[in-house]
Each structure stands twice: as structure tokens, then as C-alpha cells.
PDB file of N, CA and C in Angstrom:
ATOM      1  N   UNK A   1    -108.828 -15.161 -22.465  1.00  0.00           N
ATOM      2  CA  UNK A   1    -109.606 -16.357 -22.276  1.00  0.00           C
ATOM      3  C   UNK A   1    -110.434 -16.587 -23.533  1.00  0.00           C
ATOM      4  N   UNK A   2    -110.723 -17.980 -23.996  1.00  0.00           N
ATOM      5  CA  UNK A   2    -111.163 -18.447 -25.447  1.00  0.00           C
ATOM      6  C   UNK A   2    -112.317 -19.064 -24.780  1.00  0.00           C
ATOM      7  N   UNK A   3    -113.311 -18.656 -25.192  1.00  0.00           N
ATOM      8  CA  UNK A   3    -114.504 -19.576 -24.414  1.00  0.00           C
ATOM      9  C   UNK A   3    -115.494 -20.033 -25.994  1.00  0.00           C
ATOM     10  N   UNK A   4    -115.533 -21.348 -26.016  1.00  0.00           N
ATOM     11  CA  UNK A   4    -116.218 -22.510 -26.865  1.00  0.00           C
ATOM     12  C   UNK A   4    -117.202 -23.184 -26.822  1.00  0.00           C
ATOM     13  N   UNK A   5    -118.314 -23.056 -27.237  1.00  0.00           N
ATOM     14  CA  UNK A   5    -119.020 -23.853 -26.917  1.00  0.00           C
ATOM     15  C   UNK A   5    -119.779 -24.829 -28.234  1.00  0.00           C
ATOM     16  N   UNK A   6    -120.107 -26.083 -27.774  1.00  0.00           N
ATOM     17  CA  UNK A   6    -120.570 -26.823 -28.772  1.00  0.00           C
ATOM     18  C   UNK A   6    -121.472 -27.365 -28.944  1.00  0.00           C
ATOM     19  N   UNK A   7    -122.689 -27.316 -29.687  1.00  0.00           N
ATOM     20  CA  UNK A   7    -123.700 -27.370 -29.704  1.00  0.00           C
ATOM     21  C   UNK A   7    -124.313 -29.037 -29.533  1.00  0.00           C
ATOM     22  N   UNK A   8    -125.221 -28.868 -30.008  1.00  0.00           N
ATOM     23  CA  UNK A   8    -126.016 -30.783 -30.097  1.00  0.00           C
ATOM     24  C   UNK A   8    -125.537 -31.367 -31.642  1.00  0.00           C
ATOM     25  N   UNK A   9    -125.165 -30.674 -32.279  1.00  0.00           N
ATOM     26  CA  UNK A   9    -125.344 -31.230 -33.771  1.00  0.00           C
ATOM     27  C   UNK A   9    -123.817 -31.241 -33.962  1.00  0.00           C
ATOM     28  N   UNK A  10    -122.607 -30.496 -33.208  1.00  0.00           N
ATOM     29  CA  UNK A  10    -121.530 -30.952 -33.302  1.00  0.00           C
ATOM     30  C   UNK A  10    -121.049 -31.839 -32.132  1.00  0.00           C
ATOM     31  N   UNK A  11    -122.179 -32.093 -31.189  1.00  0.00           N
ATOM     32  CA  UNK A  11    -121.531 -33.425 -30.313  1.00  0.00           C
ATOM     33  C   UNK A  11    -122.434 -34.303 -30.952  1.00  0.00           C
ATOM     34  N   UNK A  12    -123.143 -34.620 -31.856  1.00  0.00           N
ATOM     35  CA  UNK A  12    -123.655 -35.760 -32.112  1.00  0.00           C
ATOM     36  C   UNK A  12    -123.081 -36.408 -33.350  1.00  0.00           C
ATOM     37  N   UNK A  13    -122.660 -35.579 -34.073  1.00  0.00           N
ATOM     38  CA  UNK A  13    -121.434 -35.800 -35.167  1.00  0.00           C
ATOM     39  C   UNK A  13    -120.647 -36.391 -34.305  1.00  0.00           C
ATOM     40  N   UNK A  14    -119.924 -35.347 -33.224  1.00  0.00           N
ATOM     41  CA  UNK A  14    -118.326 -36.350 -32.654  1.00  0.00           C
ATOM     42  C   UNK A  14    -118.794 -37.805 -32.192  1.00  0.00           C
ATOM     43  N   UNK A  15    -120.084 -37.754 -31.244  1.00  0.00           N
ATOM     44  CA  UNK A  15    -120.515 -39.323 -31.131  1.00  0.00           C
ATOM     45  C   UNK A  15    -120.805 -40.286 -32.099  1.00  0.00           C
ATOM     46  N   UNK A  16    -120.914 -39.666 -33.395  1.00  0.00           N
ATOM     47  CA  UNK A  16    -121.244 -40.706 -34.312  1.00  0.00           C
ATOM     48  C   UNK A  16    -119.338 -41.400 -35.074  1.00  0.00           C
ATOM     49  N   UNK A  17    -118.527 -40.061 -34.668  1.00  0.00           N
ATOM     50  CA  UNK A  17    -117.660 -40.549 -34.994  1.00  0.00           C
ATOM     51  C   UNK A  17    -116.256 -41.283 -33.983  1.00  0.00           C
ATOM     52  N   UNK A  18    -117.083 -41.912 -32.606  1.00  0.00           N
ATOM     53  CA  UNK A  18    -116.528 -42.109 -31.500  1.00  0.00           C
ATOM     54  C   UNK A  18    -117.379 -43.145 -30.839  1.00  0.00           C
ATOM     55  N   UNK A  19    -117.931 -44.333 -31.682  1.00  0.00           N
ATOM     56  CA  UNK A  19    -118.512 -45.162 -30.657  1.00  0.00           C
ATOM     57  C   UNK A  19    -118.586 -45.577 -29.056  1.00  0.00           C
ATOM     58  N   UNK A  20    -117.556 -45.030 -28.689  1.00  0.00           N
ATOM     59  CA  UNK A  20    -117.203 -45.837 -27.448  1.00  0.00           C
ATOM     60  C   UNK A  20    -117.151 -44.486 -26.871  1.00  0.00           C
ATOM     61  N   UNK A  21    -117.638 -43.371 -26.907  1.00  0.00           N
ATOM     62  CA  UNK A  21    -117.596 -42.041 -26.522  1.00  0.00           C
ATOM     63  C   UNK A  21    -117.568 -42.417 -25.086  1.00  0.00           C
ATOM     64  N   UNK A  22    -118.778 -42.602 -24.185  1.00  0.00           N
ATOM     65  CA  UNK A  22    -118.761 -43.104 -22.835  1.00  0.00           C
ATOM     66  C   UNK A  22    -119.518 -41.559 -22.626  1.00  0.00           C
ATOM     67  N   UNK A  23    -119.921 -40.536 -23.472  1.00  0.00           N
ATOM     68  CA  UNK A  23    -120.428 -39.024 -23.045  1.00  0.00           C
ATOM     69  C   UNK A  23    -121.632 -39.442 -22.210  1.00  0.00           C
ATOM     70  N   UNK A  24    -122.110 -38.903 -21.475  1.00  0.00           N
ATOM     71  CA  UNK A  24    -123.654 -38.818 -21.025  1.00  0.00           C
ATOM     72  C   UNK A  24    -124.692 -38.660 -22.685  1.00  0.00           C
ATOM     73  N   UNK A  25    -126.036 -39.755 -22.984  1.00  0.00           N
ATOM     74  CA  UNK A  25    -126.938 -39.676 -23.604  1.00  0.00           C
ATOM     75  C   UNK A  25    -127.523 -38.219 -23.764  1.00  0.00           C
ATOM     76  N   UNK A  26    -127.978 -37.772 -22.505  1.00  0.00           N
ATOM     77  CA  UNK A  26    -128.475 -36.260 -22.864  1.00  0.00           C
ATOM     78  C   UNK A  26    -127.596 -35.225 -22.887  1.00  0.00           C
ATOM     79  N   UNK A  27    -126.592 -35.489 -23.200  1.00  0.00           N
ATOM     80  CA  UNK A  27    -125.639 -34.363 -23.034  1.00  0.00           C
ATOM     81  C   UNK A  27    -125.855 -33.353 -24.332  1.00  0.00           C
ATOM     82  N   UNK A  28    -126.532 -32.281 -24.399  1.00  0.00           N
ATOM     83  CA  UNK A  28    -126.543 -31.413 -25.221  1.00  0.00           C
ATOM     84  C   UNK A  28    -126.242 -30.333 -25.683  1.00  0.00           C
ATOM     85  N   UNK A  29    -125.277 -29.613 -24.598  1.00  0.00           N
ATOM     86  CA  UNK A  29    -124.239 -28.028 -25.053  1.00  0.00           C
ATOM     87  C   UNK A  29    -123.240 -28.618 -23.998  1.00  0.00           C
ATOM     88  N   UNK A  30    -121.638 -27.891 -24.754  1.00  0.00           N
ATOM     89  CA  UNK A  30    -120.865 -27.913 -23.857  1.00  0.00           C
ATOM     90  C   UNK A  30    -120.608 -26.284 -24.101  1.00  0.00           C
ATOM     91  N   UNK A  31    -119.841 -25.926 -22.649  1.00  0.00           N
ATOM     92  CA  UNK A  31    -119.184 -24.472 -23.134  1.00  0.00           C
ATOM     93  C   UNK A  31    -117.837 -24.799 -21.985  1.00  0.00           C
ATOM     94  N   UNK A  32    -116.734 -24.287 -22.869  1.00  0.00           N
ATOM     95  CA  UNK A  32    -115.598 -24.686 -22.111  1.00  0.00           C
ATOM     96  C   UNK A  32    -114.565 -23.583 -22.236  1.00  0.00           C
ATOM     97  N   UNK A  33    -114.006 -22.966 -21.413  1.00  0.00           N
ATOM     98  CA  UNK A  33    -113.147 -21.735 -21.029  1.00  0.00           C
ATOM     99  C   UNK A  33    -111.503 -22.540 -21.175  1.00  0.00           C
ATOM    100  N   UNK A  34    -110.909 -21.594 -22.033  1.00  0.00           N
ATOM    101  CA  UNK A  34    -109.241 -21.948 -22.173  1.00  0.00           C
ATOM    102  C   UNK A  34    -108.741 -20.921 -22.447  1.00  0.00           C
ATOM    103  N   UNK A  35    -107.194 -20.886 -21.375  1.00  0.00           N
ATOM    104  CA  UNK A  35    -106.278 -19.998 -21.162  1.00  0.00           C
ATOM    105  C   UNK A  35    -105.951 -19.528 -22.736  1.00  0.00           C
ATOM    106  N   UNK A  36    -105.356 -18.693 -22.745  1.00  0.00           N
ATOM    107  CA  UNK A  36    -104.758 -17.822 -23.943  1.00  0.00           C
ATOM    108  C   UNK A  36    -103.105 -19.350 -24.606  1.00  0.00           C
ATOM    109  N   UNK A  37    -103.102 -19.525 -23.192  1.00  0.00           N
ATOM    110  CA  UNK A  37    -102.170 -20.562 -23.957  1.00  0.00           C
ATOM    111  C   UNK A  37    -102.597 -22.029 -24.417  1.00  0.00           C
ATOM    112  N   UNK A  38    -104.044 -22.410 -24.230  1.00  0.00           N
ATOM    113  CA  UNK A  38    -104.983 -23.673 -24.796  1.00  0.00           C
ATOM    114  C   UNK A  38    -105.294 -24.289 -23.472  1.00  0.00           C
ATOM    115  N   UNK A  39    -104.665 -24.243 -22.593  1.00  0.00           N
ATOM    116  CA  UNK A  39    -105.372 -24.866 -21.206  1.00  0.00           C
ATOM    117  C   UNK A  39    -106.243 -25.159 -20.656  1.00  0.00           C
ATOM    118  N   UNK A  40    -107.363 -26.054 -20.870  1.00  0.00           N
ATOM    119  CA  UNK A  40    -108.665 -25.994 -20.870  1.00  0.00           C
ATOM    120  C   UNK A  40    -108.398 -25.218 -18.697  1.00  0.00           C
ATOM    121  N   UNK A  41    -109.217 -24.674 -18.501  1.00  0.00           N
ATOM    122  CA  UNK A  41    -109.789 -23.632 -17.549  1.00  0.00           C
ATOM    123  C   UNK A  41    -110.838 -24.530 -16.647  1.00  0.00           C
ATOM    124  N   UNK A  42    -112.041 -24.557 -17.506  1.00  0.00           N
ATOM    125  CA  UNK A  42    -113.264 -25.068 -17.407  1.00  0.00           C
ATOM    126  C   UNK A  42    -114.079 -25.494 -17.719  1.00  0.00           C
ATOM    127  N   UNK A  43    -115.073 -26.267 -17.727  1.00  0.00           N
ATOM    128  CA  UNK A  43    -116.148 -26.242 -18.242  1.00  0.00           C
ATOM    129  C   UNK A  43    -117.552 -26.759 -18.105  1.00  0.00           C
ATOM    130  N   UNK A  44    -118.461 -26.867 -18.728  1.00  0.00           N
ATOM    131  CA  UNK A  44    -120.248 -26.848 -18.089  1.00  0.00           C
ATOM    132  C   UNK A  44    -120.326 -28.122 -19.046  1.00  0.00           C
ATOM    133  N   UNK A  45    -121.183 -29.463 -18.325  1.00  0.00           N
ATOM    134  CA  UNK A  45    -122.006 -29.931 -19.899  1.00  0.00           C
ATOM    135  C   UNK A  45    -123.470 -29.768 -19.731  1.00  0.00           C
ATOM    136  N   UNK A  46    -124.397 -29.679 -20.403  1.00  0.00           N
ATOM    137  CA  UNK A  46    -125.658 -29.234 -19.697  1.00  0.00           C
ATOM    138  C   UNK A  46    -126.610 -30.115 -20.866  1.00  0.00           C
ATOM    139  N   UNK A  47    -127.674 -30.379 -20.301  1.00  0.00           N
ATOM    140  CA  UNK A  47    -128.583 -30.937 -21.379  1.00  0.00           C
ATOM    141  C   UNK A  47    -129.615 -30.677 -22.081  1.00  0.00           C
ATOM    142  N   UNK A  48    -130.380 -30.986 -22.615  1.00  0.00           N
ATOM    143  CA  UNK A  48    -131.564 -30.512 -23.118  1.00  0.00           C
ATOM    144  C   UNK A  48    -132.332 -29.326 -22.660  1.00  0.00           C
ATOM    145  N   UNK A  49    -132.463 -29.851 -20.717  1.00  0.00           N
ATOM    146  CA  UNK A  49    -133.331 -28.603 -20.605  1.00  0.00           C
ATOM    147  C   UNK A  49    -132.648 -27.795 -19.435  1.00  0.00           C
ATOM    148  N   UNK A  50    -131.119 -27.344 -20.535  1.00  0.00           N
ATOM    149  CA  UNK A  50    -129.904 -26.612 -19.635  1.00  0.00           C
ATOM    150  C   UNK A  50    -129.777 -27.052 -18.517  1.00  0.00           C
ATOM    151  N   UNK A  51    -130.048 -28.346 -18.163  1.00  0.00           N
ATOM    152  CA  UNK A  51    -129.169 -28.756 -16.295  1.00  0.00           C
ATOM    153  C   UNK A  51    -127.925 -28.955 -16.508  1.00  0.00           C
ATOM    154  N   UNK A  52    -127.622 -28.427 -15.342  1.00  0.00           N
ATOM    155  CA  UNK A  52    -125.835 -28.951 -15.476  1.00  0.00           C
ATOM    156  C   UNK A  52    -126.086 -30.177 -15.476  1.00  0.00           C
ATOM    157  N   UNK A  53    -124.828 -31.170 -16.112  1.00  0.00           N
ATOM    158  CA  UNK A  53    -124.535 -32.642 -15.772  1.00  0.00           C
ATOM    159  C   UNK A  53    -123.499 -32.729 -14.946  1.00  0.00           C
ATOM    160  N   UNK A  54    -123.724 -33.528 -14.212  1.00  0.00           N
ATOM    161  CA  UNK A  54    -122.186 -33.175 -13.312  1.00  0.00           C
ATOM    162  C   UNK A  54    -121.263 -34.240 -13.551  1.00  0.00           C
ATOM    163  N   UNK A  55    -119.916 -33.835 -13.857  1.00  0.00           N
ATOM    164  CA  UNK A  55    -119.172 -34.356 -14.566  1.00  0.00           C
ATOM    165  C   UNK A  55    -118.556 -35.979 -13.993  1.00  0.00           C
ATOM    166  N   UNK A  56    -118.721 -36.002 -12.804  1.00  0.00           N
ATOM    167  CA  UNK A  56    -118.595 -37.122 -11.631  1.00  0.00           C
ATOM    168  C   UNK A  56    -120.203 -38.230 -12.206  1.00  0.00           C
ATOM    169  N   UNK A  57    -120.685 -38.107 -12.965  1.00  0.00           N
ATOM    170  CA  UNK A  57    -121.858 -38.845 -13.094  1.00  0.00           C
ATOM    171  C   UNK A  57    -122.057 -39.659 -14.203  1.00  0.00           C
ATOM    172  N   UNK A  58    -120.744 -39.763 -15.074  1.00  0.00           N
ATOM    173  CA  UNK A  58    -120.454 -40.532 -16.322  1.00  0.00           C
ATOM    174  C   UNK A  58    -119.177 -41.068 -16.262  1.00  0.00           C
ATOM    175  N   UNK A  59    -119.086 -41.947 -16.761  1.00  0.00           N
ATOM    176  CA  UNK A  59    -117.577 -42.527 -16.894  1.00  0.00           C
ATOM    177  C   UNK A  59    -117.072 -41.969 -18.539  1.00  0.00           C
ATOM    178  N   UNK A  60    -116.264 -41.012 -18.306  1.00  0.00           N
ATOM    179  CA  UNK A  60    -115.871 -41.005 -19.564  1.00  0.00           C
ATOM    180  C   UNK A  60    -114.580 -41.576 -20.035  1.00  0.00           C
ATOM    181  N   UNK A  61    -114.060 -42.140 -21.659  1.00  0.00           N
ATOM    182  CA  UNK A  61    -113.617 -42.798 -21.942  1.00  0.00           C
ATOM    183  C   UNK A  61    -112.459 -41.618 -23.007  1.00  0.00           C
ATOM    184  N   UNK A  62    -112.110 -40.745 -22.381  1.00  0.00           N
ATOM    185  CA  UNK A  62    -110.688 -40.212 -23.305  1.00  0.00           C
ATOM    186  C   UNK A  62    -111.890 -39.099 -24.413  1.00  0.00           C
ATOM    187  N   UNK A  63    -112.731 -39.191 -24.442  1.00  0.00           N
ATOM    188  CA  UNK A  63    -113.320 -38.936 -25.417  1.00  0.00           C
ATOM    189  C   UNK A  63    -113.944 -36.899 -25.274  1.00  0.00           C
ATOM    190  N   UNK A  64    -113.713 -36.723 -24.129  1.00  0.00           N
ATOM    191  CA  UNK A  64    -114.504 -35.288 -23.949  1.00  0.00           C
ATOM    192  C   UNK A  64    -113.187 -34.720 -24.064  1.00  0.00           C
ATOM    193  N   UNK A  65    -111.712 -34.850 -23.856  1.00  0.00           N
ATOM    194  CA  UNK A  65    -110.601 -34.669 -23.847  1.00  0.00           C
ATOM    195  C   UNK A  65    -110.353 -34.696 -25.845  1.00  0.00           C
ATOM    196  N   UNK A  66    -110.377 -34.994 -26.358  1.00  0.00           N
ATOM    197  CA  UNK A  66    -110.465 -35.427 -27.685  1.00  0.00           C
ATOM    198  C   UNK A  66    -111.583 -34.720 -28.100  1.00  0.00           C
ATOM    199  N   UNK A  67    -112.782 -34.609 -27.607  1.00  0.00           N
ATOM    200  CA  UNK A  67    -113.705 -33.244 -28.225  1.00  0.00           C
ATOM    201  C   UNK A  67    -112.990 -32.155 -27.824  1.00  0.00           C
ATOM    202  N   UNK A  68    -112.403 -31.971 -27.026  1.00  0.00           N
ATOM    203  CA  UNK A  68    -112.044 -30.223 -26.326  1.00  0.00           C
ATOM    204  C   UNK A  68    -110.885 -30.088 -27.628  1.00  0.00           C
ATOM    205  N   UNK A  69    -109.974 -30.680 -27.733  1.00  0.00           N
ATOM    206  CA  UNK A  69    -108.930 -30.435 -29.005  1.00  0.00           C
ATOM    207  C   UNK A  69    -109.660 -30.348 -30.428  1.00  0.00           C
ATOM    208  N   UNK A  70    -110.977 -30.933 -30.710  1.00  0.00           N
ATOM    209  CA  UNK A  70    -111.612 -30.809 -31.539  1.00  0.00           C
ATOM    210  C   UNK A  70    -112.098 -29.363 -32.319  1.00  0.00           C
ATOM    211  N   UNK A  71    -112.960 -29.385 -30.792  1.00  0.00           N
ATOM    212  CA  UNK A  71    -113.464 -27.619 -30.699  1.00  0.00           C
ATOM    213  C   UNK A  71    -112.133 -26.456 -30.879  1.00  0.00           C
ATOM    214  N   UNK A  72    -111.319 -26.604 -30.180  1.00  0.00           N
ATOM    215  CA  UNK A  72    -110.177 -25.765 -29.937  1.00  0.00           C
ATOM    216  C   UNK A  72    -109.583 -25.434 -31.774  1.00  0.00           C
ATOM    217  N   UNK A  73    -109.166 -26.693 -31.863  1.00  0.00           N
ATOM    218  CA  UNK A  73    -108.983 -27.085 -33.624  1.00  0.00           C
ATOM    219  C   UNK A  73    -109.619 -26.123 -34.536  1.00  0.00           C
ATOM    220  N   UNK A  74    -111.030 -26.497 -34.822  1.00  0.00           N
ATOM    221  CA  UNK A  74    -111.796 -26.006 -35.317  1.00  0.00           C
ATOM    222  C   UNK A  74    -111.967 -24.651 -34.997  1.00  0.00           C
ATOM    223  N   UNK A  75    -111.987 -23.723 -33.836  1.00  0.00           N
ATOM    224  CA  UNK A  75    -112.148 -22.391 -33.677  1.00  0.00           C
ATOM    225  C   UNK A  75    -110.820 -21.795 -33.996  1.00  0.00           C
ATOM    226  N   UNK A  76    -109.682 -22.466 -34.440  1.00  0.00           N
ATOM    227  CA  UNK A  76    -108.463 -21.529 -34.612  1.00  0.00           C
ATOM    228  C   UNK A  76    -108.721 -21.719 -36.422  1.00  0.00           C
ATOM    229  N   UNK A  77    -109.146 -23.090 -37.042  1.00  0.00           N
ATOM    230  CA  UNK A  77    -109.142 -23.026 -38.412  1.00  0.00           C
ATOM    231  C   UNK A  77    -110.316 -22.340 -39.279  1.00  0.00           C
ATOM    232  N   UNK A  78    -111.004 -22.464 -38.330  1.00  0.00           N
ATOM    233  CA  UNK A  78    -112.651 -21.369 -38.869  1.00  0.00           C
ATOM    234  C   UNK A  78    -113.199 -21.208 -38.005  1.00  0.00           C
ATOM    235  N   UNK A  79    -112.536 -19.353 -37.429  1.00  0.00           N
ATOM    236  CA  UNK A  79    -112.766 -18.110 -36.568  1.00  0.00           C
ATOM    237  C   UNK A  79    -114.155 -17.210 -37.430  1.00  0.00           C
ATOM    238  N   UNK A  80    -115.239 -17.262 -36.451  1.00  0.00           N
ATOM    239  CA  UNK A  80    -116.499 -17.332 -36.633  1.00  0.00           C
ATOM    240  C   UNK A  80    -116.491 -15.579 -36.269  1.00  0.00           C
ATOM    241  N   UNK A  81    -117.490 -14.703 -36.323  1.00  0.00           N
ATOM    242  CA  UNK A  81    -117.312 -14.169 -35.286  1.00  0.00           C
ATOM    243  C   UNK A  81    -118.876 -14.157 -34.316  1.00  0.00           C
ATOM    244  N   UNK A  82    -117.460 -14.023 -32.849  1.00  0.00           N
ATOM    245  CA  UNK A  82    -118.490 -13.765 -32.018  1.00  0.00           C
ATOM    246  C   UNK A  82    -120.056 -14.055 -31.144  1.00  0.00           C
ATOM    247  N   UNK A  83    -120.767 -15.139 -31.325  1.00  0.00           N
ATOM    248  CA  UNK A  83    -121.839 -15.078 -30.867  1.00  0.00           C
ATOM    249  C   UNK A  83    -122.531 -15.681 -32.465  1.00  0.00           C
ATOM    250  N   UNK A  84    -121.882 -16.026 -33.301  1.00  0.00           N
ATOM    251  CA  UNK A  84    -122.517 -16.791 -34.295  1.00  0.00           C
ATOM    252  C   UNK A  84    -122.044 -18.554 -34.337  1.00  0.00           C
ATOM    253  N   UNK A  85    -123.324 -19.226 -34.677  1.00  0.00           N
ATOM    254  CA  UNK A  85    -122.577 -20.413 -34.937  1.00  0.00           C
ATOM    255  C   UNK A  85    -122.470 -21.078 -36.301  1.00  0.00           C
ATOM    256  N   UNK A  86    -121.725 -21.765 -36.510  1.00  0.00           N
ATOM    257  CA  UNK A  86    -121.665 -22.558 -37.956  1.00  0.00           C
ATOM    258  C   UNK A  86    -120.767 -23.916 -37.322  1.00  0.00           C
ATOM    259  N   UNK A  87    -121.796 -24.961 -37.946  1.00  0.00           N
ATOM    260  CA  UNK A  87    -121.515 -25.921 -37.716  1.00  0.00           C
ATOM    261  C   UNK A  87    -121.315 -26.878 -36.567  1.00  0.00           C
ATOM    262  N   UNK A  88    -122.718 -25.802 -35.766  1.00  0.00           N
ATOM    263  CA  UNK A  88    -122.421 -26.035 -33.788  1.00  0.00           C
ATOM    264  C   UNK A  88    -121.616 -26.024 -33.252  1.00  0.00           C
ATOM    265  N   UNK A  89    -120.558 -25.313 -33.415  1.00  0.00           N
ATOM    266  CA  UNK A  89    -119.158 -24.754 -33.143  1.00  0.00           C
ATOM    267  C   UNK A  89    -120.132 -23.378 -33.010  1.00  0.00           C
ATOM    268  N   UNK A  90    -119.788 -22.749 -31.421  1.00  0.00           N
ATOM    269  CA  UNK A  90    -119.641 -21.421 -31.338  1.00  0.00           C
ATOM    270  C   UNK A  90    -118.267 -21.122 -31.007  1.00  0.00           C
ATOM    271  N   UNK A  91    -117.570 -20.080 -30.920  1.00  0.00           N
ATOM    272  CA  UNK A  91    -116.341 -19.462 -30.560  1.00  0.00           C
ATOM    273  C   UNK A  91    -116.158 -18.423 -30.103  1.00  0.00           C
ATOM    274  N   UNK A  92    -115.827 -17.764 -29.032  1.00  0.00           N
ATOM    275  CA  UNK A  92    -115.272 -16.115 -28.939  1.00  0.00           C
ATOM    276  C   UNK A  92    -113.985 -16.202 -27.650  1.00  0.00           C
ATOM    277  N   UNK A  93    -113.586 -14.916 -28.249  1.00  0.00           N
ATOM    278  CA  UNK A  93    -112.789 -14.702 -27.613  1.00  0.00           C
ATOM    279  C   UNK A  93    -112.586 -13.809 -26.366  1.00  0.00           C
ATOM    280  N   UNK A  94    -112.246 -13.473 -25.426  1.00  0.00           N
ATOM    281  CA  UNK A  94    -111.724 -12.542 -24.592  1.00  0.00           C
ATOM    282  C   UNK A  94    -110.571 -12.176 -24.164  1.00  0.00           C
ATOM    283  N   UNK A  95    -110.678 -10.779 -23.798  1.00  0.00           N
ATOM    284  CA  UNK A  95    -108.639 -10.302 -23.435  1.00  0.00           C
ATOM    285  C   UNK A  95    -108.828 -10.821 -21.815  1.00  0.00           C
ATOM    286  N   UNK A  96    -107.686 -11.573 -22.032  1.00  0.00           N
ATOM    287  CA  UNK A  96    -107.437 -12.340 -20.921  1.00  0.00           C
ATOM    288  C   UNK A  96    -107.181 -10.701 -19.339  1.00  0.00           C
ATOM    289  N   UNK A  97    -107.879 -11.874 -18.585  1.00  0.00           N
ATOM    290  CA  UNK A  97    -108.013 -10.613 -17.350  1.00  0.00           C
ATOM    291  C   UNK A  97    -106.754 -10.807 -16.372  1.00  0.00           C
ATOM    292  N   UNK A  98    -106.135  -9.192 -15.927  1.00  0.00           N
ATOM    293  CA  UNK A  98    -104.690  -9.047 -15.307  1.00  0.00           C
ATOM    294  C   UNK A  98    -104.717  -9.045 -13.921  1.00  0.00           C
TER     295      UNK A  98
END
């Protein structure tokens, strides 16, 4: 399992480069769980002062689907390690459980 998460300063980049994002305004960390084969799993969006957002409470427009390939992208082309971030891209990995 690949678990990702993305900070405020790399979803506010993707919103600046996605007008029509449709994301929730306070949306400020995502962390999103994907299978060993890219499958997104799961995931949290939470805001400022860590509430979940619940995902039924925005209309989104193609656009959180298009961040998740983003993040995914980015953690296979610059593998961080571990619990560090660069560029509000965090990344780690886990051995998938049997």
C-alpha cells in the first residue's frame, strides 16, 4: 500500500492551475491510500483545523481524480523518503498486507 498525502501548498498550486477545480475552499491536506497496483483505496480531505470534509459535500468537477494521478506521478518521479515533504508532496510506502 502507497499512502500520499498532499499538503496546502501543493493543492493550492493544483487550484491555481485548475480554475474550475469545484475542490472544497477549505480543503487543506489530502492523504490517499493506493493499491501496489495504483488503485486509489481511499481517502481523507480534511481542512485547516483537521475536520474531515465529507466528500458528499462538494460537487467535484474531474478535478480530485486528476490531483490523485498528480500526486501518484510525482511520488514515483521524486521518491522522498518517508515522512519528509518537498514540495507538499508527502509519500511513503508500505508492504502491502497478506
Amino acid at each position: 500500500m502507497r499512502i500520499i498525502t498532499i499538503e496546502r501548498k501543493a493543492i493550492d498550486d493544483f487550484k491555481a492551475s485548475w480554475p474550475c477545480h469545484g475542490l472544497p475552499e477549505n480543503l487543506d491536506f489530502i492523504a490517499a491510500a493506493f493499491a501496489s497496483n495504483g488503485d486509489l483505496v481511499d481517502y481523507d480531505l480534511s481542512d485547516e483545523n483537521d475536520a474531515i470534509i465529507e466528500t458528499d459535500s462538494y460537487e467535484g468537477s474531474g478535478a480530485l481524480p486528476a490531483l490523485f494521478e498528480d500526486a501518484q506521478k510525482h511520488a514515483t518521479e521524486n521518491p522522498v523518503i518517508p515522512g519528509t515533504i518537498k514540495s507538499g508532496w508527502t509519500f511513503a510506502a508500505y508492504p502491502e498486507s497478506k
